[in-house]
Every structure is written in C-alpha cells, then in structure tokens.
Protein backbone atom coordinates (compact mmCIF):
# COMPACT_ATOMS: atom_id res chain seq x y z
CA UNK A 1 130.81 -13.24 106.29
CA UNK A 2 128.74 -14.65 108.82
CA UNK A 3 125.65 -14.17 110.57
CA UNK A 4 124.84 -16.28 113.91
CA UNK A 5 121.86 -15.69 116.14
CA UNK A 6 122.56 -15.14 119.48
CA UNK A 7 118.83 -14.83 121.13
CA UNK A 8 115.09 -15.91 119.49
CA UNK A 9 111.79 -14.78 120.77
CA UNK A 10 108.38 -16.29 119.63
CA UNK A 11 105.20 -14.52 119.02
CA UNK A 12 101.77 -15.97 119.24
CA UNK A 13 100.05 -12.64 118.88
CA UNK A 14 101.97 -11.21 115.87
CA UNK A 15 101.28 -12.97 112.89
CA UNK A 16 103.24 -13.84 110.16
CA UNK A 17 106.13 -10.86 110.37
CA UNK A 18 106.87 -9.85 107.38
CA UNK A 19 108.21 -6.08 107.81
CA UNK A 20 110.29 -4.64 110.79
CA UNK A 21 111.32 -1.03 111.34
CA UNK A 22 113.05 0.92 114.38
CA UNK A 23 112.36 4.56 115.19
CA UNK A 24 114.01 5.02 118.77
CA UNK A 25 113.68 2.82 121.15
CA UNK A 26 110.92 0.91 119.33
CA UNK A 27 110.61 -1.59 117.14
CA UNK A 28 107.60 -1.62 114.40
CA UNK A 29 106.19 -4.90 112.41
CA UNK A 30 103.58 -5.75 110.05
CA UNK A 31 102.19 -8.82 109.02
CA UNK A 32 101.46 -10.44 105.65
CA UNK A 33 97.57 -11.51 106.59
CA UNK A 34 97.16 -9.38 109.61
CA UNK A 35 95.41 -5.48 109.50
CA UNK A 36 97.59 -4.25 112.20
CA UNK A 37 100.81 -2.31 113.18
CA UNK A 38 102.71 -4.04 115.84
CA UNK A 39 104.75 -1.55 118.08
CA UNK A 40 107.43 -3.65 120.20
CA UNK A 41 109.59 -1.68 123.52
CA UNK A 42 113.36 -1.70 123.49
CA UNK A 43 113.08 -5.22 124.99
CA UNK A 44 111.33 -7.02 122.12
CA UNK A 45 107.94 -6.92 124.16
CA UNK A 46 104.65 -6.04 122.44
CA UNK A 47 103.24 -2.92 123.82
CA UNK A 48 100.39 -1.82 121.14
CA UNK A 49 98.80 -2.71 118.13
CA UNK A 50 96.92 -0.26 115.73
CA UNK A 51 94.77 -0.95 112.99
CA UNK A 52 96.05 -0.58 109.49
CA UNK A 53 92.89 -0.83 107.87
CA UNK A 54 89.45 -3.01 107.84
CA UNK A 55 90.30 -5.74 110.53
CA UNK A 56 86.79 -7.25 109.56
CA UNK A 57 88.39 -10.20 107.79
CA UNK A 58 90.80 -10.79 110.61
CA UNK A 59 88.16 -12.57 112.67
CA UNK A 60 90.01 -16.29 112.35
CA UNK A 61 93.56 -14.24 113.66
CA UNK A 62 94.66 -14.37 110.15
CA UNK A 63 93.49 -12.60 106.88
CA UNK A 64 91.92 -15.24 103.85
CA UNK A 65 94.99 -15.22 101.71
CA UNK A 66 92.84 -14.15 98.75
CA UNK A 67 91.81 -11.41 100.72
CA UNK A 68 95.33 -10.51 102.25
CA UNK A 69 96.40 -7.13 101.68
CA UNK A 70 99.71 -8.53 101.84
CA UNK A 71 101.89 -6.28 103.29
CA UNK A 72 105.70 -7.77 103.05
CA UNK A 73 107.41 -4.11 103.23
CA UNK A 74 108.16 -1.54 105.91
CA UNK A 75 110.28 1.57 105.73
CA UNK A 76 110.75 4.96 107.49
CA UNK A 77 110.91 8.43 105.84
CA UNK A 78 111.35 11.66 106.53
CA UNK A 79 109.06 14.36 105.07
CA UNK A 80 109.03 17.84 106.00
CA UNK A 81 110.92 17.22 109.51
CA UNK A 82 108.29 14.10 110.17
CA UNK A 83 108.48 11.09 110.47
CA UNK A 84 106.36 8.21 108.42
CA UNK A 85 105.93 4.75 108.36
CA UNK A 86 105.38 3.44 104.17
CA UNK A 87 104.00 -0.19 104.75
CA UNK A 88 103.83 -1.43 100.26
CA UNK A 89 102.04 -4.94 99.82
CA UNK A 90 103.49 -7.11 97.26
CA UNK A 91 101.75 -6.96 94.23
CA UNK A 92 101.58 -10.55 93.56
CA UNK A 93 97.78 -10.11 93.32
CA UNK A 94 94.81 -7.56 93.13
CA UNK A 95 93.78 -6.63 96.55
CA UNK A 96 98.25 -6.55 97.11
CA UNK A 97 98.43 -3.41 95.13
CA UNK A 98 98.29 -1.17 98.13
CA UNK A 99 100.12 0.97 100.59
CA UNK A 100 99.67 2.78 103.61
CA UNK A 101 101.72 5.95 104.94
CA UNK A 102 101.32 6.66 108.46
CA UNK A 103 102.48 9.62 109.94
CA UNK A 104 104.06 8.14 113.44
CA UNK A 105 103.59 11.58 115.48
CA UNK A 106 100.76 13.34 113.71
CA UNK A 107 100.40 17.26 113.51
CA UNK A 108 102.07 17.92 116.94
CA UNK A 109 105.48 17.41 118.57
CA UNK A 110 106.86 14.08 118.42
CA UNK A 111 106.47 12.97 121.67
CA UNK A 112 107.71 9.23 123.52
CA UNK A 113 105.00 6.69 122.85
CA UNK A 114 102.79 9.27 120.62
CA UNK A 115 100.45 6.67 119.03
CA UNK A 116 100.11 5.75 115.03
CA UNK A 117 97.66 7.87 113.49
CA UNK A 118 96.96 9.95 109.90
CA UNK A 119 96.90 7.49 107.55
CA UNK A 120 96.79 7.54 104.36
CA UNK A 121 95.35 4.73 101.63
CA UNK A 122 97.81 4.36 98.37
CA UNK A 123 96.95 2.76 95.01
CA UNK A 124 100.00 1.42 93.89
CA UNK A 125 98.09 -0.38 90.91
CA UNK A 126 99.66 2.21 88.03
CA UNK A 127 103.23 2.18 89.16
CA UNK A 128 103.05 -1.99 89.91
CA UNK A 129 101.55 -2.27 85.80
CA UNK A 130 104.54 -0.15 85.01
CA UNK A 131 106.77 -2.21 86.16
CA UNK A 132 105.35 -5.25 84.60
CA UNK A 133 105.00 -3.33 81.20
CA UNK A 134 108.46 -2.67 81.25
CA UNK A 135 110.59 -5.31 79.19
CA UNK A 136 112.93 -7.43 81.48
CA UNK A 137 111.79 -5.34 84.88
CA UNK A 138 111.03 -8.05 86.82
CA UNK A 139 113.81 -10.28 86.46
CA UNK A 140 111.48 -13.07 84.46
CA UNK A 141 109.07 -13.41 87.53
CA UNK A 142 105.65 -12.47 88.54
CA UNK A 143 105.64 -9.12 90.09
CA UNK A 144 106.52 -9.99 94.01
CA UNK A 145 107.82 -7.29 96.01
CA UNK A 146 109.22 -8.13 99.26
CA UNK A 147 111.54 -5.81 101.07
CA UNK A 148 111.75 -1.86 100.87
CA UNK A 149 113.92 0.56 102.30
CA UNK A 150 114.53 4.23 102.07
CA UNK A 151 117.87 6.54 102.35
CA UNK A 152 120.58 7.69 100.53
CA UNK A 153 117.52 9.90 99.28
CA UNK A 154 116.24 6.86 96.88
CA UNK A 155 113.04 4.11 98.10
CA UNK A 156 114.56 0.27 96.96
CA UNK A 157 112.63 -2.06 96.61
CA UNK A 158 113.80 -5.72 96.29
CA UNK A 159 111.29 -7.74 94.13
CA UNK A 160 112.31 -11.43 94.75
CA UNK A 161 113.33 -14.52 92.37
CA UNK A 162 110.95 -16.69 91.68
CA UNK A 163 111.77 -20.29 89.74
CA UNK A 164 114.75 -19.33 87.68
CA UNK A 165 114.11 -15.58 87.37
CA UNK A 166 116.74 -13.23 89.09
CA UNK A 167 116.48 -10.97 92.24
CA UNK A 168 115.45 -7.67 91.20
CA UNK A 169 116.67 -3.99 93.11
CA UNK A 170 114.42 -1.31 91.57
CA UNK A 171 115.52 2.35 92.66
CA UNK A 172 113.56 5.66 92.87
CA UNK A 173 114.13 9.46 93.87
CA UNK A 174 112.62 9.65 97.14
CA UNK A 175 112.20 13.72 95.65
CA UNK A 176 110.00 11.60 92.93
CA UNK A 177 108.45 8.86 94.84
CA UNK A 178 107.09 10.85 97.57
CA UNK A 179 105.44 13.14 95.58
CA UNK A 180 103.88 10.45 94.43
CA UNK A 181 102.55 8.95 97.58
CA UNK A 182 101.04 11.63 98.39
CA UNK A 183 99.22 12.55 95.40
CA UNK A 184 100.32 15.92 94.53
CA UNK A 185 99.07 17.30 91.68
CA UNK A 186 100.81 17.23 88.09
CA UNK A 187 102.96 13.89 89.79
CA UNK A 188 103.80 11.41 87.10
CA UNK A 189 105.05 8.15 87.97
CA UNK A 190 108.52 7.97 88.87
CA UNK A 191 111.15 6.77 86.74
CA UNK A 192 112.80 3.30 88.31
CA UNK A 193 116.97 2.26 87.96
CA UNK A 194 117.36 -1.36 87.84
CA UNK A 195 119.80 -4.29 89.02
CA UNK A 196 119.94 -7.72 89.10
CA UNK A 197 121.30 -9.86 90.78
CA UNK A 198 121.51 -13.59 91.69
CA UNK A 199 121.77 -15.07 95.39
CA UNK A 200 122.86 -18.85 96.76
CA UNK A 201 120.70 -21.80 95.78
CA UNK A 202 120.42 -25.39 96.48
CA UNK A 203 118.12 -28.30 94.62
CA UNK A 204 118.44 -26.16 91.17
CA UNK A 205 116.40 -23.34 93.62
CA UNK A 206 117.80 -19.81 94.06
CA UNK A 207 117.17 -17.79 97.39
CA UNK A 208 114.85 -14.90 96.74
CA UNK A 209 115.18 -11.11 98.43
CA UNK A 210 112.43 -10.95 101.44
CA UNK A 211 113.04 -7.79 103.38
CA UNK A 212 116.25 -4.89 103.26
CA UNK A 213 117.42 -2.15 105.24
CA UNK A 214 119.78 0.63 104.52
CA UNK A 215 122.96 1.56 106.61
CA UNK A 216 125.96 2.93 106.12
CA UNK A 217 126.92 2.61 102.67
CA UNK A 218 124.81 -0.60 102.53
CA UNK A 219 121.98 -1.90 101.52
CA UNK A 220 121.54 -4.85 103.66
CA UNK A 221 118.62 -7.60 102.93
CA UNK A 222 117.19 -10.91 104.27
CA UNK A 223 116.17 -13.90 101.91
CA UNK A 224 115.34 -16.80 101.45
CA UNK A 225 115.22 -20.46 99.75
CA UNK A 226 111.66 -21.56 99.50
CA UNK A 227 110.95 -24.56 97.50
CA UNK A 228 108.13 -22.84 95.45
CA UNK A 229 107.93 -21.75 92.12
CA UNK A 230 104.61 -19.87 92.69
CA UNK A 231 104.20 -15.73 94.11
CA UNK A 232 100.96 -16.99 95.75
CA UNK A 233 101.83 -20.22 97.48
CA UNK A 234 104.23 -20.92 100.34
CA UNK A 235 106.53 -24.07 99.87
CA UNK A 236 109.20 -25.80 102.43
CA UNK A 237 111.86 -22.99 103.53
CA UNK A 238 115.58 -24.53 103.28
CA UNK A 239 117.25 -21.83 104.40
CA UNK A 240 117.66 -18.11 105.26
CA UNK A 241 120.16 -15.78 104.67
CA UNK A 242 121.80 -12.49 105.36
CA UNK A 243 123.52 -10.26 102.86
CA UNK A 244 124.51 -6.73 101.63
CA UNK A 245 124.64 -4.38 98.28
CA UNK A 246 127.02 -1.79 98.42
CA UNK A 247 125.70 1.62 96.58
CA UNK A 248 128.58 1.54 94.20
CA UNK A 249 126.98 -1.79 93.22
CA UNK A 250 123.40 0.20 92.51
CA UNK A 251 122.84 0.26 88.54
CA UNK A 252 125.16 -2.25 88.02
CA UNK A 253 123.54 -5.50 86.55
CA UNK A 254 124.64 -9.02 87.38
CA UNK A 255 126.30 -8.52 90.13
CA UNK A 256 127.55 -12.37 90.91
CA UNK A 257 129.70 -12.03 93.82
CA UNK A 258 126.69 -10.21 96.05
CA UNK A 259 128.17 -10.78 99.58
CA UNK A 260 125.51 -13.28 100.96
CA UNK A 261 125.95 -15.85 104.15
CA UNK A 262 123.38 -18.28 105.78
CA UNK A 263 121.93 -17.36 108.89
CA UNK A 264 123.28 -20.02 111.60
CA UNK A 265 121.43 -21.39 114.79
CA UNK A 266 123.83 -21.03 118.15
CA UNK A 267 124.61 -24.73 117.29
CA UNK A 268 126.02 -23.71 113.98
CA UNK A 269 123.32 -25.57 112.02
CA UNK A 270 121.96 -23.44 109.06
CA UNK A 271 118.64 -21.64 110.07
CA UNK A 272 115.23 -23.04 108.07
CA UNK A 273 112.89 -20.51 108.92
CA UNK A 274 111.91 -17.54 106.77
CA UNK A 275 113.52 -14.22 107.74
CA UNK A 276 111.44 -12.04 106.07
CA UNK A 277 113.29 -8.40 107.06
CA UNK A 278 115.79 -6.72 109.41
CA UNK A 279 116.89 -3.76 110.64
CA UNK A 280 120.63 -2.73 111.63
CA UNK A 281 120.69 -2.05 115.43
CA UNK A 282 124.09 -0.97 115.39
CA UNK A 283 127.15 -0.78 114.71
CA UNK A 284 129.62 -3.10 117.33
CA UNK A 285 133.80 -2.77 115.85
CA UNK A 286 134.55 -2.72 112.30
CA UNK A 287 132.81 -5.23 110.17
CA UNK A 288 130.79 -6.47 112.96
CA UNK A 289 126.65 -5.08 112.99
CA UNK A 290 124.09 -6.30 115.77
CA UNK A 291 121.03 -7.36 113.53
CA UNK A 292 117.30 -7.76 114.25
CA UNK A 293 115.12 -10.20 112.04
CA UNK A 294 111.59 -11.11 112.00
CA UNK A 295 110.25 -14.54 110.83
CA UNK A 296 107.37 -15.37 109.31
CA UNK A 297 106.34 -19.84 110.59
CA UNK A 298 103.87 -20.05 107.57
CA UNK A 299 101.39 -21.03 110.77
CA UNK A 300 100.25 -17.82 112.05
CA UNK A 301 103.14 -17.00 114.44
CA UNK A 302 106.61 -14.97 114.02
CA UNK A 303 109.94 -15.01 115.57
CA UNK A 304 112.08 -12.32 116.63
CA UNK A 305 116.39 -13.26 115.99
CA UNK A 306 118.98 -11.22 117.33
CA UNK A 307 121.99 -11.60 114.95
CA UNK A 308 125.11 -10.97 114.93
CA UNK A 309 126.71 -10.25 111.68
CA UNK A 310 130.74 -10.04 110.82
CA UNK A 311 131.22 -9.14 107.36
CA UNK A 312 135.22 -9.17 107.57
C-alpha cells in the first residue's frame, strides 16, 4: 500500500477538523472545539457555516477544552428516503457524551444548496456507560471514540488506542441504532459486535484509529501516532496513516496484519500532522482510490490533503 498526497489546503477559519463527510458535490466538517458545521463546494472552498449548538463559548474562535463538546465523528445516513448528518463526540469526558442528527434537506425536496436545519440533541451518556461496563470493550483504554461511519446497514465506530490498549471497531444494526437516535419508544440500547485490532507504532507507541469511512467492501480509517498516553491531552504527532478493514475481517479479533501505510508528503517524507478522517472520493483503476483527509494543527487551524491511495 501506499498513500501520497498530491495537493494540501489550509484553513484559518475551520478549526481543528476532526470529521469530514461528502453528500454530492459538497464536502461537510466539524470541529473538535468549534459549535459549527462547515459546508465546503466541490473545490475545497468554504461556502457556509451553521451552528451546531450554543456558539456562546466560541467567543476566543475555539471552545474551552473542558467545555468542548468534542465532536471527532461524522457520518451520513439514510432514513426514510432522507438524508442525515450523525455528528457523535467522543466520550472521553462529560459534556463529550453527545450527538447531533441533522436532517441535511428538512421536510421538503432535497434541493442543491438546501441549508442544514432540524436538529436534533442526543444523550449518548447510557450507551457510552455501556460500553465501559462491558468487560474488555474498550480495548484497556478510556472510552475515546474517534471515527464513525455508517453502511453495509451497521454504524462503526472506531474507539482509538490509548498507551498500550488496542484499537477498538464496535458494530451496530443501523435497524437498532437508529431507533435509538431518535428516541422511539420501547428502544433499548443496541447490542454492539466487537474487534480489535492493533496498528503500526514507533517509541514503544501504537497509532490510534481517528476517523473511518466505508466503501466498497471496506472500511477505510485514518490514524494516528500521538505521543500521549492521556484521552484528554494532545501530545507531539509522529505520524499519520491510512488503512482499511475488510468486512470479512468484522467480528474477528486480533486482526495483526490490518493493511495500514503512512501517509507521505510529495517529497516522500512521512506526514506528521494529525489526519483525523477521510472520505473516499472515488474510485480511479483497480486498487487505486482518490482520498480526502482533514487535519486537525492542535493550534486552531485544519488542513485539507488530497490523497492518493494504491492498495495493490
């Protein structure tokens, strides 16, 4: 494998990317400290912002991280012939036990550049304790959930390593899970299918999961190597990487052979910054997939990677 940027664009205005999904010709991204929803054209250039909640603590042009909602997961599904946007924060603390479903077209037609609107507030705070409950869930790490993706009717979500725990995949029914979401009455919590699986380190450090997108018969993901040992704190990033899961793989524990390769500058130096998700753009040949990757500069900005990807 191999994954090689071939363009990078840098964002002042959207900060700290942390979730990136495509619906048409656009391109949606949240941020890990910031209330909004950042709509980007076919070209990469930022055309609206919508607020995802409160924006009262946004005043400094980045949320307290004690107060962050912390939003590190963005995925699109498909409920009664609409479309929604679930954006899931990550757990790792109280006020990150949160999501938000927004309905991308509301009540009417679907129409080109129909703004964000009907949202909808989710406490996530019983299903997150259930997964913490549950013996061995979380890999021997804090609850940290970093990436989700929906299709193959199931909702992944990719909690990430932390220290020398493993890299978590935790499964649902999306004929479960959104029932769920949306509160319908006599819903129980839906029941979770779990893998592990370990990714590349360096300096005795694995890379954790930070983002994933499904496509084809894979479940592509983004992580990273960030010298912390901590699901609050930020430490030096090392490295990033690209990788995929094949379904066949889902269920199946300990995976070791998880195809995984480092992200690589035009130069063919390893990329340090900290992809935190992707989408697949397309298809280009066998083996070969035009990626898009956001990344989070731990300084209030992001970056936007184009990627090319050959898994063969």
């Amino acid at each position: 494998m191999k994954a090689n940027i071939t363009q990078t664009l840098h964002y002042d205005n959207v900060p700290s990317a942390s979730g990136l999904e495509m619906l048409g010709d656009h391109y949606y991204v949240v941020g890990d400290d910031s209330p909004y929803l950042y709509r980007l054209d076919k070209d990469f250039r930022l055309e609206t912002q919508e607020a995802i909640f409160d924006t009262t603590g946004f005043g400094s042009g980045r949320i307290a991280k004690d107060e962050k909602v912390d939003l590190e997961g963005i995925t699109l599904l498909q409920h009664q012939g609409k479309p929604y946007l679930l954006m899931m924060g990550s757990g790792s603390a109280p006020a990150r036990r949160k999501a938000y479903l927004y309905n991308i077209c509301g009540d009417d037609i679907c129409r080109e550049g129909a703004g964000v609107h009907s949202a909808r507030t989710i406490d996530l705070d019983k299903l997150y304790q259930q997964l913490e409950q549950e013996a061995d869930t979380l890999g021997g790490s804090l609850l940290n959930i970093e990436g989700v993706a929906a299709g193959h009717g199931k909702l992944y979500l990719l909690q990430r390593a932390i220290g020398t725990g493993q890299n978590v995949l935790i499964s649902y029914r999306l004929s479960e899970f959104i029932p769920f979401l949306l509160g319908e009455a006599g819903t129980q919590l839906p029941q979770s299918e779990i893998s592990y699986f370990r990714l590349p380190g360096l300096k005795n450090m694995q890379a954790g999961f930070s983002g994933a997108y499904v496509y084809d018969d894979k479940l592509f993901f983004t992580a990273s190597l960030e010298d912390t040992n901590d699901a609050y704190a930020d430490g030096e990033v090392l490295g990033s990487y690209i990788g995929y899961i094949p379904f066949t793989w889902v269920g199946k524990q300990d995976t070791l052979q998880i195809p995984t390769t480092p992200i690589l500058q035009a130069d063919g130096t390893p990329y340090t910054g900290k992809a935190e998700s992707m989408v697949v753009q397309k298809r280009e040949g066998k083996g070969r997939y035009r990626l898009v990757v956001v990344s989070d500069d731990d300084r209030g900005g992001s970056e936007l990677l184009e990627v090319m990807l050959s898994v063969e």
